[in-house]
Protein backbone atom coordinates (compact mmCIF):
# COMPACT_ATOMS: atom_id res chain seq x y z
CA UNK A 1 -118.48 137.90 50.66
CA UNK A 2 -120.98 135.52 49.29
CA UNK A 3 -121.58 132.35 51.46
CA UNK A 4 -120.22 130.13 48.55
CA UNK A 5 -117.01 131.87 49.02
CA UNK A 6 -117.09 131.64 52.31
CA UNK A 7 -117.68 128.48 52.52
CA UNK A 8 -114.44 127.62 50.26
CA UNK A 9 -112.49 129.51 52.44
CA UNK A 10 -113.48 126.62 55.20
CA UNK A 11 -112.83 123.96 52.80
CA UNK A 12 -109.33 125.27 52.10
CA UNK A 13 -108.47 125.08 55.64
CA UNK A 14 -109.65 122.16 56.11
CA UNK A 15 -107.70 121.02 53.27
CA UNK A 16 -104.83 122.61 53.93
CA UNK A 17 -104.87 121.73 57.75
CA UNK A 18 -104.69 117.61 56.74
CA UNK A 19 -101.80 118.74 53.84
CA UNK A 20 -99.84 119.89 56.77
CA UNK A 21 -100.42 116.70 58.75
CA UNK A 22 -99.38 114.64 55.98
CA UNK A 23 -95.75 116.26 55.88
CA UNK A 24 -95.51 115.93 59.43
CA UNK A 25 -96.54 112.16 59.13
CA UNK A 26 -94.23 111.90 56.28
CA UNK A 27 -90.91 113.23 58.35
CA UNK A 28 -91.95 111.67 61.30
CA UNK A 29 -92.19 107.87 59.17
CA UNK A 30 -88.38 109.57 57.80
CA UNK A 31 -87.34 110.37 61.14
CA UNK A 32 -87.70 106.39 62.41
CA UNK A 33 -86.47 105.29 59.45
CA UNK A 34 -83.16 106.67 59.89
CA UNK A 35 -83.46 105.69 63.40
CA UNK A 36 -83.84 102.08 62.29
CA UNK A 37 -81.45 101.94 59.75
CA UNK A 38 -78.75 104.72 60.87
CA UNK A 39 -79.33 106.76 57.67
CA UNK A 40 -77.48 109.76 58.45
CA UNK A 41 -78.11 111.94 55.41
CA UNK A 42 -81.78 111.03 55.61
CA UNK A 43 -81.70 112.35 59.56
CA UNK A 44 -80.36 115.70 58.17
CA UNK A 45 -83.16 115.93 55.61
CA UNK A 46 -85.63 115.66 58.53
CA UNK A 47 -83.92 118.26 60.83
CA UNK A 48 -83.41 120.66 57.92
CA UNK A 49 -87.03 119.90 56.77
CA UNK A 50 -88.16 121.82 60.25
CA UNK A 51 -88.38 125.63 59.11
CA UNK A 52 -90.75 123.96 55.93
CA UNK A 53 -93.02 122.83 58.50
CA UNK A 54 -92.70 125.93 60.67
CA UNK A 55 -93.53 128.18 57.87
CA UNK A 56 -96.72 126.18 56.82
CA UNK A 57 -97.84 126.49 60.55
CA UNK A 58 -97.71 130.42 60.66
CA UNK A 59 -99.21 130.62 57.38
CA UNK A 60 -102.21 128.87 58.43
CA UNK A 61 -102.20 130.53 62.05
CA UNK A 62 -102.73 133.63 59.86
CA UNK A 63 -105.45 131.82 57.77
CA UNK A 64 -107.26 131.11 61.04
CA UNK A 65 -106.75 134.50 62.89
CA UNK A 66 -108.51 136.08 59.26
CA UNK A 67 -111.23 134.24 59.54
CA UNK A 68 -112.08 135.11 63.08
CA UNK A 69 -111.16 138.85 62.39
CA UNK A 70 -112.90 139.34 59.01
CA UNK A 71 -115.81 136.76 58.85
CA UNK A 72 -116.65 136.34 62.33
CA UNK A 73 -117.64 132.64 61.63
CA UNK A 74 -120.65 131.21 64.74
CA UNK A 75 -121.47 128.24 65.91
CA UNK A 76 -120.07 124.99 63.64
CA UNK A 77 -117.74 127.27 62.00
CA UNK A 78 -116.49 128.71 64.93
CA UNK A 79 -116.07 125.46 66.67
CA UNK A 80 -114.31 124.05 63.24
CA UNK A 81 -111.84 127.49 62.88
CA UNK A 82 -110.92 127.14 66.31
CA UNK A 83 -110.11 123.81 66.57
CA UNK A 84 -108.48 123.70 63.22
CA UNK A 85 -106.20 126.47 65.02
CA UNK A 86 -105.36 124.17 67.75
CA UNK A 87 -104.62 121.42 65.86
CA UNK A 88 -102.03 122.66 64.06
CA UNK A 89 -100.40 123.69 67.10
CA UNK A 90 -99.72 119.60 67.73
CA UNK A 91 -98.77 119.07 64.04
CA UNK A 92 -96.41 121.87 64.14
CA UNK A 93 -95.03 120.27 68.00
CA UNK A 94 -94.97 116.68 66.49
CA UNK A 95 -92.73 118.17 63.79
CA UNK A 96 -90.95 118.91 66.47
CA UNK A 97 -90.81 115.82 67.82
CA UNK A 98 -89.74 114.40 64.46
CA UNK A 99 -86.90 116.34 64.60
CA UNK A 100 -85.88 115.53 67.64
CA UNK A 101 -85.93 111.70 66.47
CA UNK A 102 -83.40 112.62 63.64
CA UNK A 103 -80.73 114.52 65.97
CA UNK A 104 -81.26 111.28 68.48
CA UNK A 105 -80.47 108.96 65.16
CA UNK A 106 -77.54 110.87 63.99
CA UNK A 107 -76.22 110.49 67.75
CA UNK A 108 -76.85 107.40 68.86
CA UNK A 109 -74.82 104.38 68.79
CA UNK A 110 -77.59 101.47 68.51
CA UNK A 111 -74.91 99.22 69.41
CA UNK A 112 -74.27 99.93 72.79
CA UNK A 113 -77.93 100.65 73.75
CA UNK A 114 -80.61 98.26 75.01
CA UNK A 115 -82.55 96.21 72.48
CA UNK A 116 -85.58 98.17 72.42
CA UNK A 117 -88.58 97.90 69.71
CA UNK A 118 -88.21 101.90 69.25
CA UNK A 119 -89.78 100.60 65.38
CA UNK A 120 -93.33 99.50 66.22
CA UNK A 121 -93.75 102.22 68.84
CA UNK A 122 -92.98 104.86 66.29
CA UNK A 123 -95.21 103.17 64.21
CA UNK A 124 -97.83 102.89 66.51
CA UNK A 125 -97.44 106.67 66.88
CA UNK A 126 -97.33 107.53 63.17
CA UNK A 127 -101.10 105.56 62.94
CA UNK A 128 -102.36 107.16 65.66
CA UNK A 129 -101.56 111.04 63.56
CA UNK A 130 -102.70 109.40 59.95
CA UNK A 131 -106.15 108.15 61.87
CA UNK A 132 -106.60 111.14 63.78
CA UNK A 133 -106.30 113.55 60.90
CA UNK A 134 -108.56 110.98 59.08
CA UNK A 135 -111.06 111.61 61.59
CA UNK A 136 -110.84 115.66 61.43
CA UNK A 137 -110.96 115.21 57.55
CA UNK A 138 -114.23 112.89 57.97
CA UNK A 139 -115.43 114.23 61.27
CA UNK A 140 -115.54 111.14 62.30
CA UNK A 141 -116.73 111.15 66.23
CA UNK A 142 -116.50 107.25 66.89
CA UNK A 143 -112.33 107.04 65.39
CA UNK A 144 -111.68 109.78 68.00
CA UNK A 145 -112.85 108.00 71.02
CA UNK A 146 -111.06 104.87 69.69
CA UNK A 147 -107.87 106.90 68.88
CA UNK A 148 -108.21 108.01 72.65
CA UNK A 149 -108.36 104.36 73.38
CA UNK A 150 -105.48 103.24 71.66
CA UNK A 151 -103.04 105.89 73.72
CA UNK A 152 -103.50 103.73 76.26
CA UNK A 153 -101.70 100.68 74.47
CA UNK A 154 -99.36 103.09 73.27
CA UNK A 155 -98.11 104.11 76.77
CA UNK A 156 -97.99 100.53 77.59
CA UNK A 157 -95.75 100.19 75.26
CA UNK A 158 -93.48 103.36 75.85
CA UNK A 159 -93.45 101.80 79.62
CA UNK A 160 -92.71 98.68 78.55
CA UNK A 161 -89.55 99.83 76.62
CA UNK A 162 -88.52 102.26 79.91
CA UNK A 163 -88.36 99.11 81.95
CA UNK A 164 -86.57 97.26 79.45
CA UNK A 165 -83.67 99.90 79.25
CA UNK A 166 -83.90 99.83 83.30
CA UNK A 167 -83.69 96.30 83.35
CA UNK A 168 -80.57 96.18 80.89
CA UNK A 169 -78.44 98.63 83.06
CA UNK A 170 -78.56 96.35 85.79
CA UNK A 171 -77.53 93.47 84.13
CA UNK A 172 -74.92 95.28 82.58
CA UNK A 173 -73.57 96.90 85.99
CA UNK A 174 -72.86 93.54 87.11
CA UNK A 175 -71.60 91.72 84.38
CA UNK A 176 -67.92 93.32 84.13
CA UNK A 177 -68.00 93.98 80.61
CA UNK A 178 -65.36 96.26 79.27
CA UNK A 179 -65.34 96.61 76.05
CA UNK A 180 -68.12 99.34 75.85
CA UNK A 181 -67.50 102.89 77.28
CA UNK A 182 -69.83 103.54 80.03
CA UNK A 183 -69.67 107.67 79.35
CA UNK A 184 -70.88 106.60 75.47
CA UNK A 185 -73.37 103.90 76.62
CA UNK A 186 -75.61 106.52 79.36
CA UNK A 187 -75.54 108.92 76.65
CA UNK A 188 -76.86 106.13 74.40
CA UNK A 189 -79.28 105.47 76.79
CA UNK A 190 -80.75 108.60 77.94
CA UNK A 191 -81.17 109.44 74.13
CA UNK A 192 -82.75 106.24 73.78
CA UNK A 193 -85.36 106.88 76.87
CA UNK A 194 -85.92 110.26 74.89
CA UNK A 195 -86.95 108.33 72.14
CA UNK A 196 -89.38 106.72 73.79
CA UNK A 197 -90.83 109.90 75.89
CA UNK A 198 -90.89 111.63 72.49
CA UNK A 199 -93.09 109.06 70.61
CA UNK A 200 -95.06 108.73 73.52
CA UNK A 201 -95.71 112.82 72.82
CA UNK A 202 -96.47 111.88 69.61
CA UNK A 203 -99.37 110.03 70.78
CA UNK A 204 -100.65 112.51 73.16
CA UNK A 205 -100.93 115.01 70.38
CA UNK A 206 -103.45 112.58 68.49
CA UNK A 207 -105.34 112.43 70.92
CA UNK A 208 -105.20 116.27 71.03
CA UNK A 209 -106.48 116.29 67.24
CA UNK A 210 -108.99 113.67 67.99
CA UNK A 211 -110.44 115.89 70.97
CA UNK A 212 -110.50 118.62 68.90
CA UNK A 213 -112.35 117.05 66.44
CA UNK A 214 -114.49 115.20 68.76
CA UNK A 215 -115.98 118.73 70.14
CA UNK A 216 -115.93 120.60 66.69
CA UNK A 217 -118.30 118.19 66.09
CA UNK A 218 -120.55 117.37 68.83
CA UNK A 219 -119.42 119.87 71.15
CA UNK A 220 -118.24 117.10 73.40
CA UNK A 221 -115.59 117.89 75.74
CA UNK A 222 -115.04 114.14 77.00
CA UNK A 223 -111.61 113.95 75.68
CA UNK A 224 -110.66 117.47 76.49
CA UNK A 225 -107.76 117.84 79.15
């Protein structure tokens, strides 16, 4: 194989690779907007959207494991098939997660649960995947240390909105209130606190793509763990 061809074979993947991060951003933005809004038939699109993203995942596993097997790529392009092979492994997992957003909106009764901001975290999430895969696009070193940065607002966040639905059960122990069903309300809320552990995933696995990135292209474990 000539090295021009070769060397397409690397774009591809690399193309490919953000393609697939791009429908995962795009059903995980779908996933909180039926959250926000109760869209039921839009939650079923993102569940049944799953096997799409599942299939697009294997066929690029098998893109990677060909490349190792038949071109034996060293050095940069070793470092760049390998971590293009991990980093599908969190788009395929926040796929996941998106899915699990859509069951939680198609279940949950936003009436009865805590006021919680569950918008701007998933937000906050969704940025942190579109810069992230920006950054493996662009190898761009300095966005991954800053996306590593941001997690740490991002968990803020998450913890702010645990003690918030902490702080609401309390109050609502006490208050005598019977007009909401206390079976349908912990349900409510333990899908609600699995909404915010799930977004909180979300930004973990950017900051898996942005250590990824970060050592394909310096070869800089800092943000490794």
């Amino acid at each position: 194989m000539s090295r021009e061809s070769y060397q397409q074979l690397l774009d591809d993947l690399r193309d490919d690779v953000v393609d697939m991060g791009d429908l995962v951003v795009e059903r995980l933005d779908a996933a909180l907007t039926a959250l926000e809004t109760n869209d039921e038939p839009l939650a079923r699109e993102v569940i049944d959207g799953d096997d799409e993203i599942n299939e697009l995942y294997l066929s690029l596993e098998s893109d990677c494991i060909d490349l190792f097997a038949l071109q034996q790529p060293v050095a940069s392009d070793l470092r760049f098939v390998a971590a293009s092979f991990k980093i599908i492994t969190d788009l395929e997992r926040v796929g996941d997660l998106a899915t699990n957003l859509g069951a939680y909106a198609l279940a949950t009764d936003r009436r009865l649960a805590p006021e919680v901001d569950v918008d701007t975290i998933g937000r906050e999430a969704t940025r942190m995947i579109e810069r992230s895969l920006d950054a493996y696009e662009r190898e761009d070193v300095a966005a991954c240390r800053d996306i590593a940065a941001d997690d740490d607002h991002l968990d803020a966040l998450c913890q702010q909105a645990s003690e918030t639905v902490a702080r609401d059960l309390i109050e609502r122990e006490g208050d005598g209130d019977d007009l909401w069903s206390v079976e349908q309300l912990l349900d409510d809320v333990s899908r609600l606190l699995l909404t915010v552990r799930d977004l909180e995933r979300v930004g973990d696995h950017a900051v898996n793509v942005a250590a990824r990135t970060l050592y394909m292209v310096e070869t800089d474990s800092e943000l490794l763990y």
